[in-house]
Each structure stands twice: as C-alpha cells, then as structure tokens.
PDB file of N, CA and C in Angstrom:
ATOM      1  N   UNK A   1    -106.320  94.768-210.079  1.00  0.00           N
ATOM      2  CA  UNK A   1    -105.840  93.703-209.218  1.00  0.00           C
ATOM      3  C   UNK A   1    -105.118  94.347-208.036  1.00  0.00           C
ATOM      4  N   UNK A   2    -105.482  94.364-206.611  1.00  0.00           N
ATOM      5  CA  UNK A   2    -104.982  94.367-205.791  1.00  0.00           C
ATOM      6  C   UNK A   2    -103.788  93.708-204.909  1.00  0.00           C
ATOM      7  N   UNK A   3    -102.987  94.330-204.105  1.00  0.00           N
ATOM      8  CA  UNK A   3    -101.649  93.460-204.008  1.00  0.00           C
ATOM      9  C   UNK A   3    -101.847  92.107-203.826  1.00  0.00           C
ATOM     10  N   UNK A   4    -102.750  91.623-202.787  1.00  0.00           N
ATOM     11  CA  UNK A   4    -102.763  90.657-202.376  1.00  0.00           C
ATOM     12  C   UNK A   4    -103.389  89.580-203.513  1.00  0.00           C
ATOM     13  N   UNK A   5    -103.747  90.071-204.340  1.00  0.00           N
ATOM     14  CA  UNK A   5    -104.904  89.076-205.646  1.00  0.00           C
ATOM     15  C   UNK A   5    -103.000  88.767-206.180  1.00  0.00           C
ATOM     16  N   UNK A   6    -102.673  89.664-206.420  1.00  0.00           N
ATOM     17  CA  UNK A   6    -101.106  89.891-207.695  1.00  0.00           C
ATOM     18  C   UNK A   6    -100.366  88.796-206.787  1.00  0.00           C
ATOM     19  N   UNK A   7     -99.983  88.908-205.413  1.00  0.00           N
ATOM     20  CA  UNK A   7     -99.294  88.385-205.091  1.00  0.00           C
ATOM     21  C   UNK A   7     -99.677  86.550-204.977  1.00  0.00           C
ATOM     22  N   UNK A   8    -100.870  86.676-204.747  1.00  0.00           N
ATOM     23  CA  UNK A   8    -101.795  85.131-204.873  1.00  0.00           C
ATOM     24  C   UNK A   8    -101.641  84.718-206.084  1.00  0.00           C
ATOM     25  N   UNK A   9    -101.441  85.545-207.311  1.00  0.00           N
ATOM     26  CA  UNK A   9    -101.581  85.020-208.551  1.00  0.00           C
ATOM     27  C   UNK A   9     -99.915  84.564-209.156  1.00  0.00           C
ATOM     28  N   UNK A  10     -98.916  85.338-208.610  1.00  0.00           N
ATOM     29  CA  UNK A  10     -97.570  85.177-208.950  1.00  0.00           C
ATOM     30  C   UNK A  10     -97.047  83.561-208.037  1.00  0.00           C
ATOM     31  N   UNK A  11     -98.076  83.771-206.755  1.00  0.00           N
ATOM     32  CA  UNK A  11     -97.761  81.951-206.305  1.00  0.00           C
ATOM     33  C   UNK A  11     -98.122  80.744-207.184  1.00  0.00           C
ATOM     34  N   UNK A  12     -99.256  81.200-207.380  1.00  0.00           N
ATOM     35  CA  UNK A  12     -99.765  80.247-208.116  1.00  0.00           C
ATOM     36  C   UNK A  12     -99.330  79.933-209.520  1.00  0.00           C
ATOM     37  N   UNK A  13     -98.700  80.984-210.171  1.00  0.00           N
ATOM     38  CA  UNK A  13     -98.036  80.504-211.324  1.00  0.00           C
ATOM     39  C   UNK A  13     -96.645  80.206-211.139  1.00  0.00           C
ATOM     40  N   UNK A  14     -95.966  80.278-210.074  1.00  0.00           N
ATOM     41  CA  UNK A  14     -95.064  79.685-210.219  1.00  0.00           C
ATOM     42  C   UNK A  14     -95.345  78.020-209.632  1.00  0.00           C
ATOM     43  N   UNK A  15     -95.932  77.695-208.845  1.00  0.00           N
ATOM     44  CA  UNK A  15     -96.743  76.568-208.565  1.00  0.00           C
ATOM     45  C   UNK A  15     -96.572  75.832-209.269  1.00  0.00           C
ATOM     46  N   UNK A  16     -97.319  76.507-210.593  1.00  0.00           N
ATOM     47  CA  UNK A  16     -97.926  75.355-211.826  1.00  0.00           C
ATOM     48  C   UNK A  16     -96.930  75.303-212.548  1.00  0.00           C
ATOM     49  N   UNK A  17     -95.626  76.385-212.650  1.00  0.00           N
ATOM     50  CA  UNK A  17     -94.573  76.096-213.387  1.00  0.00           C
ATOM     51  C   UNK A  17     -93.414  75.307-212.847  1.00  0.00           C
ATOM     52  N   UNK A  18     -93.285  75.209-211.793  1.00  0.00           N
ATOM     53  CA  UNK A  18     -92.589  74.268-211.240  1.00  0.00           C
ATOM     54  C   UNK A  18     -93.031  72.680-210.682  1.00  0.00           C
ATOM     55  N   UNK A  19     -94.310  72.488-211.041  1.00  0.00           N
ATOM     56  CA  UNK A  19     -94.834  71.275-211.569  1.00  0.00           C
ATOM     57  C   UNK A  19     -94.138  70.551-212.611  1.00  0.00           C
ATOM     58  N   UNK A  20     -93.669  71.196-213.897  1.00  0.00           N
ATOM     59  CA  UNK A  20     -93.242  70.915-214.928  1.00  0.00           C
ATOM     60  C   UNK A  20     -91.885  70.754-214.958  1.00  0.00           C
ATOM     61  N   UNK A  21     -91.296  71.222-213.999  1.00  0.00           N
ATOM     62  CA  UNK A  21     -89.601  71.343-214.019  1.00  0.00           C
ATOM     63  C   UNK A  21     -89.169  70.269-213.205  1.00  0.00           C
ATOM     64  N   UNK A  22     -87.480  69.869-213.517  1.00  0.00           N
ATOM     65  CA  UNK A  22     -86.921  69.188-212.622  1.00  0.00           C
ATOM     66  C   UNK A  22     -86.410  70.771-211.602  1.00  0.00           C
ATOM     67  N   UNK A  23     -85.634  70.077-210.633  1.00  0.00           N
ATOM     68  CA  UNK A  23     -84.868  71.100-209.336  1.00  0.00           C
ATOM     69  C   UNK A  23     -83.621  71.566-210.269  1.00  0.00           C
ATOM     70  N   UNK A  24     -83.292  70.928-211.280  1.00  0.00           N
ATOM     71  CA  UNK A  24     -82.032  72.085-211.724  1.00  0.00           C
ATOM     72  C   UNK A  24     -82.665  72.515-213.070  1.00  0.00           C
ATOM     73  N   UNK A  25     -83.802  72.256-213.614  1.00  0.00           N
ATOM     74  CA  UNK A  25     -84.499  73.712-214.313  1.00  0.00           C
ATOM     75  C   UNK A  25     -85.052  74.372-214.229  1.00  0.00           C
ATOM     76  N   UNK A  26     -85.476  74.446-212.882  1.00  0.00           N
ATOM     77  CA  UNK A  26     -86.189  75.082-212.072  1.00  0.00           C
ATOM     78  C   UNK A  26     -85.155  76.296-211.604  1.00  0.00           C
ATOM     79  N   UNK A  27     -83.908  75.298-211.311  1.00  0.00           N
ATOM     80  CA  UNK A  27     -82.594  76.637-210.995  1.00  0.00           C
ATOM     81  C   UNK A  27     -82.697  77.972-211.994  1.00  0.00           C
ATOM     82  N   UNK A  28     -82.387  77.543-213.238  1.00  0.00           N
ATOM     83  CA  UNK A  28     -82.186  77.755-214.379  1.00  0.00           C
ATOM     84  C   UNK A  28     -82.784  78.686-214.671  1.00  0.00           C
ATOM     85  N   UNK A  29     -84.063  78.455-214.774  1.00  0.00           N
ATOM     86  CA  UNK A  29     -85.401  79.561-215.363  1.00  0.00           C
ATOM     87  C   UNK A  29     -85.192  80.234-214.372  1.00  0.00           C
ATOM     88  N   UNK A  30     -85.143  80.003-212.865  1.00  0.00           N
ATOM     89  CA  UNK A  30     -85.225  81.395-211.484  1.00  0.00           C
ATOM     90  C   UNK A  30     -83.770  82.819-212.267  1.00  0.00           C
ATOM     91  N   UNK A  31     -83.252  81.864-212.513  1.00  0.00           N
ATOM     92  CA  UNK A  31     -81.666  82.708-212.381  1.00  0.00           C
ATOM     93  C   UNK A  31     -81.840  83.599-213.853  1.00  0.00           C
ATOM     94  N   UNK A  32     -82.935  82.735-215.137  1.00  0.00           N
ATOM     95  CA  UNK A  32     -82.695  83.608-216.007  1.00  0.00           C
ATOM     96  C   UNK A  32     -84.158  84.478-215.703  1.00  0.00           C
ATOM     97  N   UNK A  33     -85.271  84.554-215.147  1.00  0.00           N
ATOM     98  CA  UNK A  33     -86.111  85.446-214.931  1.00  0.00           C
ATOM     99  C   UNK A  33     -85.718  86.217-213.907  1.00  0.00           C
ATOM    100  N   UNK A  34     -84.765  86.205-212.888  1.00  0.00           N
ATOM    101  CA  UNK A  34     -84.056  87.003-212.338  1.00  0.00           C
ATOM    102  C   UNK A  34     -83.028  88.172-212.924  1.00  0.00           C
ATOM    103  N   UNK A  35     -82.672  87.646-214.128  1.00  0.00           N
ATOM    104  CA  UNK A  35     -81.926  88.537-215.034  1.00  0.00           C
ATOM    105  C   UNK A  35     -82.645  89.215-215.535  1.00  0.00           C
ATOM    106  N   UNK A  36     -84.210  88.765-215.867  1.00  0.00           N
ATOM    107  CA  UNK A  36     -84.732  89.406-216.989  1.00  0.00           C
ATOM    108  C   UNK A  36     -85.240  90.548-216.148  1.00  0.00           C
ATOM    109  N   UNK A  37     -85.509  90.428-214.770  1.00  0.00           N
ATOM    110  CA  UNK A  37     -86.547  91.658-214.112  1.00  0.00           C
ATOM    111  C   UNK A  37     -85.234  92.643-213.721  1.00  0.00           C
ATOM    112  N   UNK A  38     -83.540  92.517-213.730  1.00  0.00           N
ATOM    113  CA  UNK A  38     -83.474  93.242-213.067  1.00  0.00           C
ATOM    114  C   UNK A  38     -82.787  94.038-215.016  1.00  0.00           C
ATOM    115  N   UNK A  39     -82.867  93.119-215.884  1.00  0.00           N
ATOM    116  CA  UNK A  39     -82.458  94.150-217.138  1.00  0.00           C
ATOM    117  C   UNK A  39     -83.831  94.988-217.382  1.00  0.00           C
ATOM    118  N   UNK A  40     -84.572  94.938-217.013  1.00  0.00           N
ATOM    119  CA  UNK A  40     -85.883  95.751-216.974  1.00  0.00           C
ATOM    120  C   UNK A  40     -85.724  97.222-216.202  1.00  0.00           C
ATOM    121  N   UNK A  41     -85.183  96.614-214.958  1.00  0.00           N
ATOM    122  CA  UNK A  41     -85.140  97.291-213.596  1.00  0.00           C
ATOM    123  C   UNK A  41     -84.058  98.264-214.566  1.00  0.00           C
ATOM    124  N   UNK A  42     -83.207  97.701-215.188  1.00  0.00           N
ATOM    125  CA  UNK A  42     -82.313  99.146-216.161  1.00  0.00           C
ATOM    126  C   UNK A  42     -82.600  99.903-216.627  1.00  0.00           C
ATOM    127  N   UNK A  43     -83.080  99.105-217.832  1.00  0.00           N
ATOM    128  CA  UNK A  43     -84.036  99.779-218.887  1.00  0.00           C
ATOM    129  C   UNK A  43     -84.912 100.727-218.313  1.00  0.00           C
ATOM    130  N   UNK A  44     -85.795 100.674-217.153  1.00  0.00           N
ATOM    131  CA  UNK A  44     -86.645 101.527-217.222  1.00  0.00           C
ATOM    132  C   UNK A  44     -85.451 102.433-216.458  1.00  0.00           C
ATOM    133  N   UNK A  45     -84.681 101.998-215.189  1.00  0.00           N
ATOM    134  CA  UNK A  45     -84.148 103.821-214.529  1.00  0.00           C
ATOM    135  C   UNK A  45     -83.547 104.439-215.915  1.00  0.00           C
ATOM    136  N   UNK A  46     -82.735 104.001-217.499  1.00  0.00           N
ATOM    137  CA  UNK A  46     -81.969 104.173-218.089  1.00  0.00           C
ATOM    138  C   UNK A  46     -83.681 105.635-218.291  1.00  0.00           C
ATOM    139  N   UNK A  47     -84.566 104.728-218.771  1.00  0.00           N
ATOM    140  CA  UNK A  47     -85.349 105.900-219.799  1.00  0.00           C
ATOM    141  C   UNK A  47     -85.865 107.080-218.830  1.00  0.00           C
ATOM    142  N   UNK A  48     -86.207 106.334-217.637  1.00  0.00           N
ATOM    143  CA  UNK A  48     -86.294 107.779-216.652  1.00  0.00           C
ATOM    144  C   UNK A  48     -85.498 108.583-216.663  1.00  0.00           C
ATOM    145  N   UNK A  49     -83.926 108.376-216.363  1.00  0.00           N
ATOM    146  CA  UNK A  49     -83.083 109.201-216.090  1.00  0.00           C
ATOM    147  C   UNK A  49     -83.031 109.901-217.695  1.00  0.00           C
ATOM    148  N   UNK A  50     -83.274 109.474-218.773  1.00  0.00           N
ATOM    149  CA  UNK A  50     -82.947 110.147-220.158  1.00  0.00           C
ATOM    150  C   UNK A  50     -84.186 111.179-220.248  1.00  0.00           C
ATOM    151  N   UNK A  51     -85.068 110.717-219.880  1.00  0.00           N
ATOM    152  CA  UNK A  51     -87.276 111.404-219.948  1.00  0.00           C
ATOM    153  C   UNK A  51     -86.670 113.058-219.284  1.00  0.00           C
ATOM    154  N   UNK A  52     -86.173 112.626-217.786  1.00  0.00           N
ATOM    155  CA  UNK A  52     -85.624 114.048-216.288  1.00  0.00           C
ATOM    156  C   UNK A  52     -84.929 114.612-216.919  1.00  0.00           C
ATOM    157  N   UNK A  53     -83.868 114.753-217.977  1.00  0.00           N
ATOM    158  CA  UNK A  53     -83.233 115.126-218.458  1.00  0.00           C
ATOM    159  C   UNK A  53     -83.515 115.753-219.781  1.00  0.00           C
ATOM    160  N   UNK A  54     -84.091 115.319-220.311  1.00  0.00           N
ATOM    161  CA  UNK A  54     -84.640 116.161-221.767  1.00  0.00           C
ATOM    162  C   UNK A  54     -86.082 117.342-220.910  1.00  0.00           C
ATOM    163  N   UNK A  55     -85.988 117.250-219.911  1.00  0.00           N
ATOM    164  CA  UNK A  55     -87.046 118.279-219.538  1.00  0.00           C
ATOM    165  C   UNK A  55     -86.378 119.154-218.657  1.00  0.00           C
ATOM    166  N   UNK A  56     -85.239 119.275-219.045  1.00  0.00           N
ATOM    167  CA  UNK A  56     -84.254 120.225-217.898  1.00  0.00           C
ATOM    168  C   UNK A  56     -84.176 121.047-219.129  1.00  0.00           C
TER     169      UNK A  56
END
C-alpha cells in the first residue's frame, strides 16, 4: 500500500466510524486513540533505545 492508498484508507475509516458516533464520542475515542499511538510511539523508542544498547 502506497502513501496515498494508506492515507485514502485511514479517511475513510474514520468516515465510517464517525457515522456511528455522537460529537462527544467521537471526542472520546480521538483522545483515547491518540493515547494509544503515542504509548506505542514509547514502547517502540523504549525497545530501540534497549535493541542500540545491548549491541554496544
């Protein structure tokens, strides 16, 4: 999948998921999938920085 397919496809599902929501669960889910990408965004520098380090 190319950027532009990924990025066409991340519209469109949020599209169809905010079909289903009111405007304040719609808040809700943004703020907790916002948490979830940036505890990711941890997790992974955490295992990089541990990976750079066991190879020193």
């Amino acid at each position: 999948m190319n950027a532009c397919e990924l990025t066409a496809s991340t519209t469109a599902a949020a599209n169809a998921i905010a079909a289903h929501f009111s405007d304040e669960e719609l808040t809700l889910l943004a703020a907790l999938i916002v948490q979830l990408g940036d505890t990711l965004s941890t997790i992974a520098a955490q295992r990089a920085l541990c990976s750079s380090r066991n190879r020193e």
